[in-house]
Protein backbone atom coordinates (compact mmCIF):
# COMPACT_ATOMS: atom_id res chain seq x y z
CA UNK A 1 103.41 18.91 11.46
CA UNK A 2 102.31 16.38 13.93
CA UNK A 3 98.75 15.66 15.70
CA UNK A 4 100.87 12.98 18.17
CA UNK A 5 98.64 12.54 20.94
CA UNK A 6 95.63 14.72 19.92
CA UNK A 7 92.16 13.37 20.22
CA UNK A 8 90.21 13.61 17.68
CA UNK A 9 86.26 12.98 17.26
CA UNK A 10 85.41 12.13 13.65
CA UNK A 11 81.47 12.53 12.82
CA UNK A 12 80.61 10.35 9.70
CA UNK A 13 77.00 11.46 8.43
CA UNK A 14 74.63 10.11 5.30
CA UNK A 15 76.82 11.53 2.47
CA UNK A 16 78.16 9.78 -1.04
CA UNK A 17 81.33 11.94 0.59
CA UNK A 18 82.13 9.61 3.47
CA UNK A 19 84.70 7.60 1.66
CA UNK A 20 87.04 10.20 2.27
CA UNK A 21 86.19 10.29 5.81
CA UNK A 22 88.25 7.19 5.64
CA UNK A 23 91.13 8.80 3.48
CA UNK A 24 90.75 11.56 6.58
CA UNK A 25 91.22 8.97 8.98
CA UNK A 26 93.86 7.25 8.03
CA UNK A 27 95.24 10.79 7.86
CA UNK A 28 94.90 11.77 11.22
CA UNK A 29 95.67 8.33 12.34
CA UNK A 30 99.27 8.62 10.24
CA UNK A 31 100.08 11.94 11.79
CA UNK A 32 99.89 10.56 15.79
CA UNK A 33 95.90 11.38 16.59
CA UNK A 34 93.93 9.00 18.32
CA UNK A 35 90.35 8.94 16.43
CA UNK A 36 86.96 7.86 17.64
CA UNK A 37 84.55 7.77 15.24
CA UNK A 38 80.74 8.25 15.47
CA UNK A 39 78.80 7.50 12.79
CA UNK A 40 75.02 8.56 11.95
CA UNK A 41 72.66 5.46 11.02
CA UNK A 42 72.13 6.98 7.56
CA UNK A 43 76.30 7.08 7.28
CA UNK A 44 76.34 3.34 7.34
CA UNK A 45 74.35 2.98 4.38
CA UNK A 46 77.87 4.34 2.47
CA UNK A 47 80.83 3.14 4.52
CA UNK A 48 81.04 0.44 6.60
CA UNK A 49 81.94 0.94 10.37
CA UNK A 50 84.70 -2.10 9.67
CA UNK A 51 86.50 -0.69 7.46
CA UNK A 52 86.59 2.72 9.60
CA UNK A 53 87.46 0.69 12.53
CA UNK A 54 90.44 -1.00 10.92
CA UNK A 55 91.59 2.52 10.16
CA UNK A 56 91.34 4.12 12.87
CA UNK A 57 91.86 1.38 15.56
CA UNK A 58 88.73 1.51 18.04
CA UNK A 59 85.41 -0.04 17.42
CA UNK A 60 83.03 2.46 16.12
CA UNK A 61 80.37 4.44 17.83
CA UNK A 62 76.76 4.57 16.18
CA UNK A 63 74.01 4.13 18.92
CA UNK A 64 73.31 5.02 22.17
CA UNK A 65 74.24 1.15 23.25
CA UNK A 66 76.33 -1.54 22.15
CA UNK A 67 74.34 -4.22 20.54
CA UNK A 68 76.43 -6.58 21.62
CA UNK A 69 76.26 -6.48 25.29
CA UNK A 70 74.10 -3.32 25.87
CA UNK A 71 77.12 -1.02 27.25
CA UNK A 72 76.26 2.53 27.14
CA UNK A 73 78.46 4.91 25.23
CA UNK A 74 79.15 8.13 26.78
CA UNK A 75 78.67 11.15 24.92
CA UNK A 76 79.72 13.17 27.73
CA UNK A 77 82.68 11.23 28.38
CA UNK A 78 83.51 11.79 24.67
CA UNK A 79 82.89 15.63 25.13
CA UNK A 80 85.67 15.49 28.02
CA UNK A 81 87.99 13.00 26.11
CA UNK A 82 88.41 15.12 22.43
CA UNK A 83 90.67 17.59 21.80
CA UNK A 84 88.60 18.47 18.63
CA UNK A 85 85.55 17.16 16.78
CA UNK A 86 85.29 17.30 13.14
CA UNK A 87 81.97 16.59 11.45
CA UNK A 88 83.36 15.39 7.49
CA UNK A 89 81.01 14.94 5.74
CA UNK A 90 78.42 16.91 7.15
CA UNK A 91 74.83 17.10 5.43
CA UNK A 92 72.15 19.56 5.37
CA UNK A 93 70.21 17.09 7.60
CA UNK A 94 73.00 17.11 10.44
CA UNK A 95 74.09 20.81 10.06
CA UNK A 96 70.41 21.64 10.63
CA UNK A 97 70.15 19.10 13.74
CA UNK A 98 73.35 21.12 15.40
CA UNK A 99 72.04 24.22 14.79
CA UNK A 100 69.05 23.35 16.12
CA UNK A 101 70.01 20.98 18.84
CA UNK A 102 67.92 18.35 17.89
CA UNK A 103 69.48 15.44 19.70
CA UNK A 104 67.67 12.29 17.79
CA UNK A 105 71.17 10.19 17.04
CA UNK A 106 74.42 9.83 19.10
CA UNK A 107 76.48 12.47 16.74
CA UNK A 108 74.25 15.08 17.95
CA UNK A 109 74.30 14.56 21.83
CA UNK A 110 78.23 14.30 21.44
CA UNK A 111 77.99 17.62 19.59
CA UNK A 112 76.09 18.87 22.50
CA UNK A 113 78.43 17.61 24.88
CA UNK A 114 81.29 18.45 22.96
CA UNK A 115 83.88 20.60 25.31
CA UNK A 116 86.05 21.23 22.59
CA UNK A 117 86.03 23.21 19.28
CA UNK A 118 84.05 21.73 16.17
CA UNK A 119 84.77 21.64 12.92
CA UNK A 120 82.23 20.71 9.90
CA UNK A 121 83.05 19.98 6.56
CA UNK A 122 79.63 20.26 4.35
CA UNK A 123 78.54 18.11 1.74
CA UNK A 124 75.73 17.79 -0.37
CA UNK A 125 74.31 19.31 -3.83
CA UNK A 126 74.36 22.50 -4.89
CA UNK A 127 70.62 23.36 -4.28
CA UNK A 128 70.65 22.38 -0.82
CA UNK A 129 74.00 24.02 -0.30
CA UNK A 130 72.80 27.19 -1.42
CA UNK A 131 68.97 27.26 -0.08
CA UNK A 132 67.84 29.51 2.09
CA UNK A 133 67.63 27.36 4.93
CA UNK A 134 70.95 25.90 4.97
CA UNK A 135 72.53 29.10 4.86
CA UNK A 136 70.58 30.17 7.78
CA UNK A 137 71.86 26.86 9.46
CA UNK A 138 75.80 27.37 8.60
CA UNK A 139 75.19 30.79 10.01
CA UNK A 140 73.87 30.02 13.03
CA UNK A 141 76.12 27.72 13.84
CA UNK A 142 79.41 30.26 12.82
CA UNK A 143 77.69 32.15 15.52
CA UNK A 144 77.87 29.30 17.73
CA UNK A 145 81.62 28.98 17.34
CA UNK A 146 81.70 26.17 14.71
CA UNK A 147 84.26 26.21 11.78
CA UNK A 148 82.72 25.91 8.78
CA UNK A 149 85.47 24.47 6.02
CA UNK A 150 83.99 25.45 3.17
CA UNK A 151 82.76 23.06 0.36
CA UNK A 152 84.63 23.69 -3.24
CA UNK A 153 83.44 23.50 -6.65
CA UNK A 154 83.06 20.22 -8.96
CA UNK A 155 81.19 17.49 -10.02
CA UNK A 156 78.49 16.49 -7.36
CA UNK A 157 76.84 13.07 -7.22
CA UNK A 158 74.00 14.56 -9.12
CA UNK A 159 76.40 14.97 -12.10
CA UNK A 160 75.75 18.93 -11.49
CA UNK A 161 78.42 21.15 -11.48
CA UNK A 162 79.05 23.72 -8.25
CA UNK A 163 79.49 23.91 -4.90
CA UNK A 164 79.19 21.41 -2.46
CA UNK A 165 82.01 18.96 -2.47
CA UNK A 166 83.37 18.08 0.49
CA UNK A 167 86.52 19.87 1.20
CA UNK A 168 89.82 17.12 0.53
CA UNK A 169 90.72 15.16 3.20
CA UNK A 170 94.45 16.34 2.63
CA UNK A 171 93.60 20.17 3.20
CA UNK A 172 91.35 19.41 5.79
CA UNK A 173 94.09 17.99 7.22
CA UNK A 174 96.15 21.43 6.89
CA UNK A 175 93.64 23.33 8.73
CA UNK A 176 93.32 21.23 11.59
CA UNK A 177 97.58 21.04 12.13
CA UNK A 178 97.24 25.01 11.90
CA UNK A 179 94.63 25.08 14.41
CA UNK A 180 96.68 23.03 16.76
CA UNK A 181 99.47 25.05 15.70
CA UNK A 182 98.07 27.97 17.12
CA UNK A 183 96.65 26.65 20.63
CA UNK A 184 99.40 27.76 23.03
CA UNK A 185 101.04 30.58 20.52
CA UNK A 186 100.21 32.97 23.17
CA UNK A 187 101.56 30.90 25.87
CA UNK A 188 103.39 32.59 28.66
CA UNK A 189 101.41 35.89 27.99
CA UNK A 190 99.63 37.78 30.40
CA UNK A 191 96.91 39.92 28.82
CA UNK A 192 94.01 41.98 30.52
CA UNK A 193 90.81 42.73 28.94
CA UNK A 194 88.02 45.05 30.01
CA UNK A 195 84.27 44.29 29.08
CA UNK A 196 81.36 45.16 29.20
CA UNK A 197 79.29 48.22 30.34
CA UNK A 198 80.21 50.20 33.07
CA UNK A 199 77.39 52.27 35.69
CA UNK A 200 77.43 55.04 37.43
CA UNK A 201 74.76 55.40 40.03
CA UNK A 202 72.30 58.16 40.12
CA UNK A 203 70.73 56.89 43.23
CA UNK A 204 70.40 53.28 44.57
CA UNK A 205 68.11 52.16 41.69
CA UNK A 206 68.87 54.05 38.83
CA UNK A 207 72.37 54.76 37.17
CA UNK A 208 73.60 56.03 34.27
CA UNK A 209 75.09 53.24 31.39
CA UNK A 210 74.86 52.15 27.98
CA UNK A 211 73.79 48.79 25.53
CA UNK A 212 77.11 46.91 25.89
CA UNK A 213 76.22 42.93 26.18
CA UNK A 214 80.33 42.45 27.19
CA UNK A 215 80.52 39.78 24.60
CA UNK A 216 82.93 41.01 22.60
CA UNK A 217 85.31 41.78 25.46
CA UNK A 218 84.30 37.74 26.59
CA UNK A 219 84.76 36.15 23.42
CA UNK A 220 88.94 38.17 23.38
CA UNK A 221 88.94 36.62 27.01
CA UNK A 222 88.35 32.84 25.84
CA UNK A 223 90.33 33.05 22.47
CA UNK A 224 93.10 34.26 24.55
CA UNK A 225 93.42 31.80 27.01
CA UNK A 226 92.19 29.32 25.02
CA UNK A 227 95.97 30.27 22.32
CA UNK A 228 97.88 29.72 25.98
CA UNK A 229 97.65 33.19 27.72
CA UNK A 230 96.85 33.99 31.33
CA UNK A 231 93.52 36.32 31.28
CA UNK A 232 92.78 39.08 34.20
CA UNK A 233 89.10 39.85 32.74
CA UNK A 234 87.95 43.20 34.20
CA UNK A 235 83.63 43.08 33.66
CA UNK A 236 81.26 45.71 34.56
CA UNK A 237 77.49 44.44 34.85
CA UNK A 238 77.09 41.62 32.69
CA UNK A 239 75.02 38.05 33.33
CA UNK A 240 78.00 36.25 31.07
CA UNK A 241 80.07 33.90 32.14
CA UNK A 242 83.51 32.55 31.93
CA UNK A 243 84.13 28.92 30.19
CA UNK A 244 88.05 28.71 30.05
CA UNK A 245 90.18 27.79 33.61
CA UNK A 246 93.00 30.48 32.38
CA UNK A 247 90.58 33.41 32.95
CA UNK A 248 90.94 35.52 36.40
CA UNK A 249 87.69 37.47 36.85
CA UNK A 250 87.35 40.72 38.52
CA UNK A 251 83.46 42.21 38.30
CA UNK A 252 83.25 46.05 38.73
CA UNK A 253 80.47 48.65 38.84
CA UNK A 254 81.66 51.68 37.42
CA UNK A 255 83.74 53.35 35.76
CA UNK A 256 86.29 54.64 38.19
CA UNK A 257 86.06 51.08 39.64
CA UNK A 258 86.84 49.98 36.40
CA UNK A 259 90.08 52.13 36.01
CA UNK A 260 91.30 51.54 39.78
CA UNK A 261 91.55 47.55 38.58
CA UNK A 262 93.25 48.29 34.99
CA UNK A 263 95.34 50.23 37.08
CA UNK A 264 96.67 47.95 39.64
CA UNK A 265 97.19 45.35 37.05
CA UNK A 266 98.75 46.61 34.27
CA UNK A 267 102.21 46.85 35.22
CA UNK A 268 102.22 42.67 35.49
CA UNK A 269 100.77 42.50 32.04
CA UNK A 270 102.17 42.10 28.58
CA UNK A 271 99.07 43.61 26.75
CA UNK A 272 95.64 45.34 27.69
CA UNK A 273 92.76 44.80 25.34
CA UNK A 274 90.29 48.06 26.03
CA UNK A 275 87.00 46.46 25.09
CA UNK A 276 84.62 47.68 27.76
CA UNK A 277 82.22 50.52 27.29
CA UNK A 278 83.28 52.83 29.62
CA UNK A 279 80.76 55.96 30.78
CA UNK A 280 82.87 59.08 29.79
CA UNK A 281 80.87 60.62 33.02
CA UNK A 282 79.24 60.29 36.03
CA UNK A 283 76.74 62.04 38.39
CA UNK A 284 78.96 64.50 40.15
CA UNK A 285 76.81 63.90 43.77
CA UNK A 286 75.06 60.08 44.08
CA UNK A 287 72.23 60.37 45.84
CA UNK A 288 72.06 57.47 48.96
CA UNK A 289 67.87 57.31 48.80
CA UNK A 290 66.05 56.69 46.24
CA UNK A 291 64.85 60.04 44.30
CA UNK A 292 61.13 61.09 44.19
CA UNK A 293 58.91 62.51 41.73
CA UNK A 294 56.44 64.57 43.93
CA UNK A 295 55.36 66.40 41.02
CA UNK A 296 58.37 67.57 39.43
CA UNK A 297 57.98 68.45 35.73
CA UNK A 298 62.02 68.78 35.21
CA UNK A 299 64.80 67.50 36.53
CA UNK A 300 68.71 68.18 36.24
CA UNK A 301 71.71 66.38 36.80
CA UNK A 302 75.22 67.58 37.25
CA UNK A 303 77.54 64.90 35.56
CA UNK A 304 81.60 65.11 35.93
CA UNK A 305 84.12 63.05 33.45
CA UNK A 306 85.44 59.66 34.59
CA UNK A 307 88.78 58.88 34.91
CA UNK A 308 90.16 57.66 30.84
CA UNK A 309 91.39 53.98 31.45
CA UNK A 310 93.18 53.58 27.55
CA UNK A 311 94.70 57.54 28.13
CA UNK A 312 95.83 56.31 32.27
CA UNK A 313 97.65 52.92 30.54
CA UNK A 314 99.01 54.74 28.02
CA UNK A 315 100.94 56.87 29.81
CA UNK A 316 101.72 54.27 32.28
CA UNK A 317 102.59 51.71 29.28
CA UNK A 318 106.24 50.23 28.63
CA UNK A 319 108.11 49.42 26.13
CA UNK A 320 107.61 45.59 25.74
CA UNK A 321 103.56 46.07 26.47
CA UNK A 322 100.89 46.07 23.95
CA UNK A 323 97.68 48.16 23.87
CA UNK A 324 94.76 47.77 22.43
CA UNK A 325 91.77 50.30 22.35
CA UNK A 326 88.36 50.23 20.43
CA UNK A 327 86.36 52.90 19.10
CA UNK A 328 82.65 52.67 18.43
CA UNK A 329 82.20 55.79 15.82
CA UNK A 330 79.01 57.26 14.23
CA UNK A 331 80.71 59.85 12.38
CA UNK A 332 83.81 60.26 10.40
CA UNK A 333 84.85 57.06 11.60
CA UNK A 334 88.97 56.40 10.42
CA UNK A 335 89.72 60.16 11.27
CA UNK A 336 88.62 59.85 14.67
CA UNK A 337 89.91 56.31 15.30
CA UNK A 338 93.11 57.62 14.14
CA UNK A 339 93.42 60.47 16.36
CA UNK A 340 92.29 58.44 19.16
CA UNK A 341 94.92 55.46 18.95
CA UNK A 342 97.62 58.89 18.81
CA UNK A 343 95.90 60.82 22.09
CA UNK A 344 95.46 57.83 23.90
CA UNK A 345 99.41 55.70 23.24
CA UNK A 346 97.65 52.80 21.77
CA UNK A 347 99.28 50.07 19.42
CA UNK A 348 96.27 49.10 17.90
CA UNK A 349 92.37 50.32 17.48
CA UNK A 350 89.63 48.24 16.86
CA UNK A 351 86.70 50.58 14.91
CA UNK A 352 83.61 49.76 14.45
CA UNK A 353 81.07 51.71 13.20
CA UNK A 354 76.48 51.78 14.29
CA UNK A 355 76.38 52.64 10.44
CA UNK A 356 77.07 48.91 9.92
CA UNK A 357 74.16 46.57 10.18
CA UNK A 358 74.66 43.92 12.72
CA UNK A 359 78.14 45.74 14.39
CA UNK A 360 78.14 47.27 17.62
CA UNK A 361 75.98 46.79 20.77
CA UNK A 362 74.10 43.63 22.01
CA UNK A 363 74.32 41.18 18.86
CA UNK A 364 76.15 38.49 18.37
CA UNK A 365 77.53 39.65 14.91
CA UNK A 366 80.37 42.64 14.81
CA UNK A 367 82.10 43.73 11.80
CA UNK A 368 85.62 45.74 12.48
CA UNK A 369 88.34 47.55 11.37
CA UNK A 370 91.85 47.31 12.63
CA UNK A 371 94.14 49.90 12.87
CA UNK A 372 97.68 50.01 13.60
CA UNK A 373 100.56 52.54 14.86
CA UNK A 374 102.53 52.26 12.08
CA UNK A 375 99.41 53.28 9.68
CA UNK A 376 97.74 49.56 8.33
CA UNK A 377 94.59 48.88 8.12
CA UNK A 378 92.60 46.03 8.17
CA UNK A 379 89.07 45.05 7.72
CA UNK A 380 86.69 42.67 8.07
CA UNK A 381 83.47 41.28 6.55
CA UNK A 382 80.16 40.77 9.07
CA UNK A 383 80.86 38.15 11.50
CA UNK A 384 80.32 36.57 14.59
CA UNK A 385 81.81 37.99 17.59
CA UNK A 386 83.80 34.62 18.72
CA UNK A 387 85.46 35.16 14.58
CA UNK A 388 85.99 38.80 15.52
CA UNK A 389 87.91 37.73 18.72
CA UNK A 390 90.48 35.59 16.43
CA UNK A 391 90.69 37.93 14.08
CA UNK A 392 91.93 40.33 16.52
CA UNK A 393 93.96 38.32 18.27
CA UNK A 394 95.48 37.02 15.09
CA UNK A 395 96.49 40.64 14.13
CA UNK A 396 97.86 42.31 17.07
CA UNK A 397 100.14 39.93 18.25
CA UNK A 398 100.74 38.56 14.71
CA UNK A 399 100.25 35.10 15.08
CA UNK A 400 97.64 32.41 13.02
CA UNK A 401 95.71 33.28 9.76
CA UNK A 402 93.61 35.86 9.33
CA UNK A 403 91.03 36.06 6.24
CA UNK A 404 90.91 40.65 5.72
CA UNK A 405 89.02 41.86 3.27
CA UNK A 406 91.61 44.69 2.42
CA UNK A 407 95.40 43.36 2.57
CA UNK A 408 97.83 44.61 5.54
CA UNK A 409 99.37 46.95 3.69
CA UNK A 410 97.01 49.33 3.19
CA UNK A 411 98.06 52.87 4.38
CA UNK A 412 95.89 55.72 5.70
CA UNK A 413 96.52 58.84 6.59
């Protein structure tokens, strides 16, 4: 594979590691990427910003200003200018910094400015690696949208044996040529997703509704167009916002609202992804002033069912379209996701479960199950909800890598 023309932002921190940080660059450098490096302080102190230079061709980036001549070095021009940046070798120190934001040396405040995906590589000894606190850090950052390459097992510095070598520089190099590989697989696609809550009014200041956040449905909408597609994102009440230029927006109330846009667009679409929360009813009269107590010990209201957006674009779906429902279960889960993808035409259903810790509404963690037409099933560990959104996207249009617990071919019933 090639990297021709990629930019690349290499992040060099205070690790014995860092000599293959030049092994990495010459890497990159071999396969057509242009590479700026920016080194911590401590990172000098074990490989010289010469010999990273003569690798990678461009005078390396340390401190906020040359000491030359006192010219400023953009981190924000650097956020705008990578394609990716790649923290190798990345120490406890520095993971902690990003997670925190704790902008003290230039490889943070590029971090911070960083417009494109980020990739660390950790490296240090097996009781840091393992601690508490770094594991808090790593996680934090996953949730963040940082790919963690995981450190293997070896020597360490410390003449200790475990975990915490830097991954090599020649697999590191594998992962980044499949994440390029995968940027634009879903070029040419058109794909609408649904997200978020929906509500239906009671009276002008109360409504029916439920705990979505939406940011499941937002993180689909950005891994999408982020792999090449063209994203109509329908959103009921939500404060998120959209990041990626390739996302259309329509912003909705309710559920009928809702259902009148998935509607309209479908038929222009190559694939739906159903991840709103839609209110199965509504109040069957909304009342236009606002409703009063005055003493009232009880009060009823009449609901009626909403129009079923997955059952409307299943009927309406064709043969070259995809669809792609979720179910949120309490009970029974598989059987009813099952019967569900059947009733409602889908291709795919996404289950997940309240039983699960950390899945469902409001977090920033979800932890699925995929299930097919033609009976697989795949499932997933705890993870964030930006991981979740490749995962997905990874499985139903069967494109990239994807990391299941169970394998594909598992069968039910």
């Amino acid at each position: 594979m090639s990297l021709q023309g990629k930019h690349i932002v290499l992040g060099i921190t205070g690790s014995i590691a860092a000599y293959k940080s030049a092994i990495l660059t010459r890497l990159l450098v071999k396969r057509g990427a242009e590479v700026q490096i920016v080194i911590t302080p401590a990172g000098k102190e074990f490989i010289t910003p010469v010999t990273l230079s003569a690798l990678s061709g461009r005078p390396v980036i340390s401190e906020f200003f040359a000491s030359g001549d006192g010219t400023w070095h953009s981190h924000v021009d650097l956020g705008l200018w990578a394609d990716l940046m790649i923290v190798a070798p990345a120490t406890a120190s520095t993971l902690a910094k990003m997670a925190h934001g704790v902008a003290d040396n230039m490889l943070i405040t590029t971090y911070l400015s960083m417009k494109a995906p980020v990739f660390v590589a950790p490296a240090m000894d097996l009781d840091m690696f393992r601690h508490i606190t770094t594991s808090r850090n790593i996680e934090r950052l996953k949730r963040d949208g940082v790919q963690v390459i995981e450190p293997t097992e070896g020597e360490l510095a410390s003449h200790l044996e475990g975990k915490g070598r830097m991954e090599e520089p020649e697999h590191i190099i594998l992962l980044i040529e499949q994440f390029f590989a995968v940027q634009n697989d879903l070029q040419g696609k058109k794909i609408l997703i649904t997200a978020g809550p929906t509500y239906e009014r009671i009276d002008p200041v109360r409504f029916i509704g439920n705990f979505s956040s939406g940011k499941m449905g937002f993180s689909l909408a950005e891994e999408c167009a982020q792999r090449g597609a063209e994203v109509l994102l329908i959103a009921g009440p939500t404060a998120l916002k959209t990041m990626h230029p390739r996302i259309g927006r329509i912003d909705v109330e309710s559920a009928q609202q809702m259902h009148d846009a998935a509607v309209s667009a479908f038929p222009q679409m190559d694939a739906a992804i159903l991840s709103a929360a839609v209110a199965d009813y509504r109040p069957l009269r909304s009342r236009p002033e606002k409703m009063k107590r005055e003493g009232q010990e009880e009060f009823s209201l009449t609901l009626t069912t909403n129009p079923d957006i997955a059952a409307s674009l299943g009927q309406m779906k064709e043969a070259h379209q995809a669809l792609i429902g979720f179910a949120l279960e309490t009970n029974d889960e598989l059987l009813n996701a099952r019967k569900k993808l059947e009733r409602k035409n889908l291709d795919f259903i996404v289950l997940n479960s309240l039983q699960d810790e950390g899945a469902g509404f409001g977090g920033d963690t979800n932890k699925v199950t995929i299930l097919s037409r033609e009976g697989n099933k795949t499932s997933f560990g705890l993870k964030s909800k930006k991981e979740v959104a490749k995962d997905i996207v990874d499985i139903v249009f069967h494109v990239g890598p994807s990391h299941p617990i169970q394998d594909n071919s598992v069968k039910t019933g």
